[in-house]
Protein backbone atom coordinates (compact mmCIF):
# COMPACT_ATOMS: atom_id res chain seq x y z
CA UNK A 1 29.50 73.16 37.28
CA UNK A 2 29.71 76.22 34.95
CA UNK A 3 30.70 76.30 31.58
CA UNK A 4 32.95 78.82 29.66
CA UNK A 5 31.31 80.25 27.33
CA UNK A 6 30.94 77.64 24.92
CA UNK A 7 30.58 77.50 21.07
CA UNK A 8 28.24 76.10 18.53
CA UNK A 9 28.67 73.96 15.48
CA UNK A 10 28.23 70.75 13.63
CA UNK A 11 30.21 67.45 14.26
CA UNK A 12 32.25 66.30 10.72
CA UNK A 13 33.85 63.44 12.06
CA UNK A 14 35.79 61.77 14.99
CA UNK A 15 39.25 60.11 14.38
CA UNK A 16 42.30 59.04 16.08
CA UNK A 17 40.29 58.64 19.53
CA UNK A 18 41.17 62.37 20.55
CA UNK A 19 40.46 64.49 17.89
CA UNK A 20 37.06 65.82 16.01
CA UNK A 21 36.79 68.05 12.81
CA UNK A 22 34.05 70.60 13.51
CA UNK A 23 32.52 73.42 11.32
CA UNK A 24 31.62 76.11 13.43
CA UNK A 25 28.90 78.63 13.03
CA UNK A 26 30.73 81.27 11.48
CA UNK A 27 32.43 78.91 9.04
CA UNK A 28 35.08 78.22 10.34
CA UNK A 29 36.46 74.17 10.64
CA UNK A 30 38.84 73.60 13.41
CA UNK A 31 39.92 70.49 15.10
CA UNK A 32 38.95 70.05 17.99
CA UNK A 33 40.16 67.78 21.32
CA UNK A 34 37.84 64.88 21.64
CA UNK A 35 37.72 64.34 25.87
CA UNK A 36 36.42 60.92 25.32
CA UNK A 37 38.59 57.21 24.97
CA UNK A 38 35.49 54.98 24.63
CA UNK A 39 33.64 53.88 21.77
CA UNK A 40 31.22 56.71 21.81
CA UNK A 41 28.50 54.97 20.63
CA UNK A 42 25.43 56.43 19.58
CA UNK A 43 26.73 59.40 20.69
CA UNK A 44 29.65 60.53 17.99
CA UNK A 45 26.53 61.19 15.41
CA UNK A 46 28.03 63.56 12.01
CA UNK A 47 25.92 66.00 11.46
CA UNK A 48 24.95 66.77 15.19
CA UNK A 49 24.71 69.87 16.64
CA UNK A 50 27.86 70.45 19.12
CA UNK A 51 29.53 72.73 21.41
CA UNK A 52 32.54 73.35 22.03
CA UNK A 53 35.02 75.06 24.80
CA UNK A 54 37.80 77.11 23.82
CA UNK A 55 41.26 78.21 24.86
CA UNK A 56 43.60 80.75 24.98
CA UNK A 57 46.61 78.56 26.35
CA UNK A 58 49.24 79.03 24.03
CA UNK A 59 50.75 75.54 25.60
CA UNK A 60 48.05 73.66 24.27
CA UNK A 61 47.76 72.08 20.45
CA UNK A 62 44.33 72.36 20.54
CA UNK A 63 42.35 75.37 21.06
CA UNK A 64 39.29 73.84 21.34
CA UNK A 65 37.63 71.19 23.37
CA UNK A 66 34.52 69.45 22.31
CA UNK A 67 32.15 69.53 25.28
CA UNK A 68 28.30 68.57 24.38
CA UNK A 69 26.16 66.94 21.66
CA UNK A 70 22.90 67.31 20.80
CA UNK A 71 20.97 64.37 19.34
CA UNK A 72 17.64 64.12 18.15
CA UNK A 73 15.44 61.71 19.97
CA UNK A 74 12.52 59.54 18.55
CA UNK A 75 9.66 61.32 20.12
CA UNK A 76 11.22 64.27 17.77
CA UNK A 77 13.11 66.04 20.76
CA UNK A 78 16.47 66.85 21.37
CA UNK A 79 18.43 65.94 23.74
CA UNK A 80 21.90 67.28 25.15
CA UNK A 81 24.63 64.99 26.12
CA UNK A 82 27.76 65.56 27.23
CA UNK A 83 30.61 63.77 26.11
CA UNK A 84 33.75 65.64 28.11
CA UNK A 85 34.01 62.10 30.59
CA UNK A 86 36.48 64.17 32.37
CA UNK A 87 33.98 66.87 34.22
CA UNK A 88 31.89 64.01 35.60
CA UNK A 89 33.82 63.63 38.59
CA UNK A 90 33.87 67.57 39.35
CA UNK A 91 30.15 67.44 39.17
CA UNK A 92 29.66 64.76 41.23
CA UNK A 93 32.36 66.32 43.92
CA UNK A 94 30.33 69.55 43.77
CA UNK A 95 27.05 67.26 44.45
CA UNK A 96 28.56 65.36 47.19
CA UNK A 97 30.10 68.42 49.06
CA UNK A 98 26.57 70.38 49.18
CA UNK A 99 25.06 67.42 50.27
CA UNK A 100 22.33 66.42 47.14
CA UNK A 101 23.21 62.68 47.40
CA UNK A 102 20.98 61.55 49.83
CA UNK A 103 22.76 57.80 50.20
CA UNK A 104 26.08 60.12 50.66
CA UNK A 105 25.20 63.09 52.53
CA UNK A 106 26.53 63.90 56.32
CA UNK A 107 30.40 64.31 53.97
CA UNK A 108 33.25 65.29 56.67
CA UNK A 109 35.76 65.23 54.23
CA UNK A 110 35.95 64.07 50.83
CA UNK A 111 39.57 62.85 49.00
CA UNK A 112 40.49 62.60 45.73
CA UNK A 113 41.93 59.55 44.01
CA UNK A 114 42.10 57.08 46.67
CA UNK A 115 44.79 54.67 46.17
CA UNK A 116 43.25 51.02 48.07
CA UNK A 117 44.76 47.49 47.18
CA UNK A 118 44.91 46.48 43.45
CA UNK A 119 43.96 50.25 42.32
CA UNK A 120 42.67 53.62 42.85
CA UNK A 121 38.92 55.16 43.16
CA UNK A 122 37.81 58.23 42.82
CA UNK A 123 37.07 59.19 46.00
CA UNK A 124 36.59 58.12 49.26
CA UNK A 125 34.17 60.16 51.90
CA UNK A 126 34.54 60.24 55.73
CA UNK A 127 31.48 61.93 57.52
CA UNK A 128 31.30 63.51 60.64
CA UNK A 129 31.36 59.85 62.65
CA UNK A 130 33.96 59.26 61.27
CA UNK A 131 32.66 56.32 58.79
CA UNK A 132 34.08 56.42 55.43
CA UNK A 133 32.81 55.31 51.63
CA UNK A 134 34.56 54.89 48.35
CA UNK A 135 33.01 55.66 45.41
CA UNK A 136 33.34 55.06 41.89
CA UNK A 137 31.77 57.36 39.77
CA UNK A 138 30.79 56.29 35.92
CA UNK A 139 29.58 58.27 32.84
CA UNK A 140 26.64 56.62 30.85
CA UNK A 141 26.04 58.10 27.70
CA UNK A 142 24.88 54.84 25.55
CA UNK A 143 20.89 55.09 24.61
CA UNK A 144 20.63 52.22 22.95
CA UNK A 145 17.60 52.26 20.24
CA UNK A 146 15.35 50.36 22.22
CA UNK A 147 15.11 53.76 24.17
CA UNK A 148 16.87 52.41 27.35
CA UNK A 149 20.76 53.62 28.73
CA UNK A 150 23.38 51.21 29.44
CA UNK A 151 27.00 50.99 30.62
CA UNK A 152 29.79 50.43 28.78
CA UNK A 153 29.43 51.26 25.67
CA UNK A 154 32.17 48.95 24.80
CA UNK A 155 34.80 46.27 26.51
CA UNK A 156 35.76 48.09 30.01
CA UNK A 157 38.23 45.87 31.55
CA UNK A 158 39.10 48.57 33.76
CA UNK A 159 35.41 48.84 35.03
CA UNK A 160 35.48 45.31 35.70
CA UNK A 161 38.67 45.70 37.79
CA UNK A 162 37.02 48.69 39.96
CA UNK A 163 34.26 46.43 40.44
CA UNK A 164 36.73 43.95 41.75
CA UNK A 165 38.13 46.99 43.94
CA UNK A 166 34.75 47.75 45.09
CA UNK A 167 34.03 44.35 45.91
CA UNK A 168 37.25 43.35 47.79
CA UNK A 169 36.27 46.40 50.02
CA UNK A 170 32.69 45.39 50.64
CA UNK A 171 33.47 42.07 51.76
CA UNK A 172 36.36 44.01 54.19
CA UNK A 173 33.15 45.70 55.77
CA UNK A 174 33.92 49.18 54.14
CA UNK A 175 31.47 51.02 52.55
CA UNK A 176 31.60 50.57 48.38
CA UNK A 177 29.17 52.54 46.20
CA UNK A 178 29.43 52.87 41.92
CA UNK A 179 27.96 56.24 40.90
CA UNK A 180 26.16 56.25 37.53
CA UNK A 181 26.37 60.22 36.45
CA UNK A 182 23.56 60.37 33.26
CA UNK A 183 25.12 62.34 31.29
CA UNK A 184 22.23 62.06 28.68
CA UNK A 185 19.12 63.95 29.16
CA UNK A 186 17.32 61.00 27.16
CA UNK A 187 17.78 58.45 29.15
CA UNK A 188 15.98 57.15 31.93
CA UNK A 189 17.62 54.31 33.43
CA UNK A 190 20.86 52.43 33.42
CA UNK A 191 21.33 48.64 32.99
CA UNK A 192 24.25 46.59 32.28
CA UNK A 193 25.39 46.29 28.48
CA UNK A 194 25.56 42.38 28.17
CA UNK A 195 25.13 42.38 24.73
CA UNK A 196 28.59 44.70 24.37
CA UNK A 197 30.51 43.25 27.80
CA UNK A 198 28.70 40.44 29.53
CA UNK A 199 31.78 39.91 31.78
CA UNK A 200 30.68 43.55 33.42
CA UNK A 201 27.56 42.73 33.34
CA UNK A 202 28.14 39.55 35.15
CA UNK A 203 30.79 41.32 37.70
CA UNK A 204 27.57 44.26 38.37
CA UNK A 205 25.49 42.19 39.46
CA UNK A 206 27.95 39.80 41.77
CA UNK A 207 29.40 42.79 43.06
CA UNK A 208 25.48 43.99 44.03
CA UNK A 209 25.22 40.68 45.74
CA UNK A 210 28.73 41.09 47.27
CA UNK A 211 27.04 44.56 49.05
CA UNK A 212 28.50 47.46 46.52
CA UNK A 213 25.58 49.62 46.61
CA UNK A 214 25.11 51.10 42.73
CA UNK A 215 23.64 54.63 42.56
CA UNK A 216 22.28 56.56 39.41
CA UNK A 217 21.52 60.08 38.99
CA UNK A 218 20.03 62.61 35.99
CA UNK A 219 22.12 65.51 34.37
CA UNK A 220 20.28 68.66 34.40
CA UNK A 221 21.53 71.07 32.23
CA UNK A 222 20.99 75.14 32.28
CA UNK A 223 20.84 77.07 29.63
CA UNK A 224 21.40 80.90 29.04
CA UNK A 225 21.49 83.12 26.22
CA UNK A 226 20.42 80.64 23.94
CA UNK A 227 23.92 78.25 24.89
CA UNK A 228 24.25 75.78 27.91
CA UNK A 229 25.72 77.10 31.11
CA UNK A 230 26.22 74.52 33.30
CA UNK A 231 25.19 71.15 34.53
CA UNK A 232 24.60 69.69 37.84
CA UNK A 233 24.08 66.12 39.17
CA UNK A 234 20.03 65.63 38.78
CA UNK A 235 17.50 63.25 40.61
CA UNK A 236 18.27 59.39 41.00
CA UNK A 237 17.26 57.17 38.34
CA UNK A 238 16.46 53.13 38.72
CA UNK A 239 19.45 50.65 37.83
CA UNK A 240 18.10 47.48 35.95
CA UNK A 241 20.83 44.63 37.16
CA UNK A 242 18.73 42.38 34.13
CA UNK A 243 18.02 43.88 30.92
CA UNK A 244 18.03 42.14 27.40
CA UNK A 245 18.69 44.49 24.88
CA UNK A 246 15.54 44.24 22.28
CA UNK A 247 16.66 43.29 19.10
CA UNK A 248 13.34 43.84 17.49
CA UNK A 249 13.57 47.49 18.50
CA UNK A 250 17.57 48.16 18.22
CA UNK A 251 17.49 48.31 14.61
């Protein structure tokens, strides 16, 4: 997925869910639109480095979107993250369609918001025998300070409930798959967040057992002209179904 040509500056705050003071390069400090409702923790870091979309729309109240973060990482790195939850599923769709998920290639045709009993998915894929698989698709952007990702970053009764959805369709004999997009270029694996939502953890792992196969792949961001370009659904990384968060090393 390309970007528009996006914007530098430096994250003030985030308030109010949707909205994000930011003092751009040339001075300037505008409000931006904050694409995120979750916590957005360890992610929504003052002082950061971020970039932002803009827009000529004169319909919208915002002219600004805030897109990425960049946060600095303990081996002295940075990393880029992006926090915009809403592109995740057009980068996945643009993975699936040119056929760079291996577990989910051979796609016939690919829909949209799949209403199913007791909710909706993302998408559901038929391929060319005319076998079909829904798919959930999840942004992880939580690195915890013991250096490892996990998912939520907060309460998610509506994950739990696609996890329901995903399981009630497994045990119906369909194929049910939950897509972890990375959208953090520091982290390495996914695991279950007990210590913020045991009750999705718990419902992960049952589902796993129920047959919901869980997938996780990389972001791999491009750069160009000294700004990021575009991102694109990277290689698979493990999912831990058991990890304790380390205390020791969280603080």
């Amino acid at each position: 997925m390309d970007y528009p040509a996006l914007v530098p500056g430096v994250l003030l705050r985030r308030y109010k869910r949707f909205l994000a003071d930011v003092r751009l390069d040339d001075g300037r400090e505008v409000v931006a639109h904050c694409p995120n409702t979750g916590s957005m923790r360890a992610v929504n870091v003052p002082g950061s480095r971020v970039w932002l979309s803009p827009s000529d729309n004169p319909r919208r109240k915002l002219a600004w979107t805030w897109e990425l973060i960049e946060l600095l990482q303990p081996q002295g790195n940075m990393a880029l993250v992006s926090v915009h939850t809403g592109r995740a599923n057009r980068i996945v769709e643009e993975a699936l369609v040119a056929g760079r998920v291996d577990e989910l290639s051979d796609v016939d045709q690919l829909r949209r918001e799949v209403a199913v009993d007791g909710g909706r998915l993302d998408f559901c894929l038929s391929n060319t025998d005319g076998r079909q698989a829904y798919v959930e698709v999840k942004q992880v952007t939580l690195r915890e300070s013991d250096g490892h990702g996990y998912f939520p970053d907060s309460v998610s009764e509506r994950g739990r409930r696609h996890l329901e959805v995903l399981m009630a369709l497994a045990r119906q004999g369909h194929r049910a798959v939950l897509l972890f997009f990375v959208a953090h270029e520091g982290i390495e694996s996914v695991a279950p967040a007990d210590h913020l939502d045991p009750a999705y953890a718990k419902a992960l792992r049952q589902a796993t057992a129920q047959g919901v196969e869980v997938l996780a792949r990389a972001c791999c961001f491009s750069w160009r002209d000294g700004r990021p370009a575009a991102v694109a659904l990277g290689q698979p990384l493990p999912v831990v179904l058991q990890r304790e968060l380390n205390m020791a090393l969280s603080h």
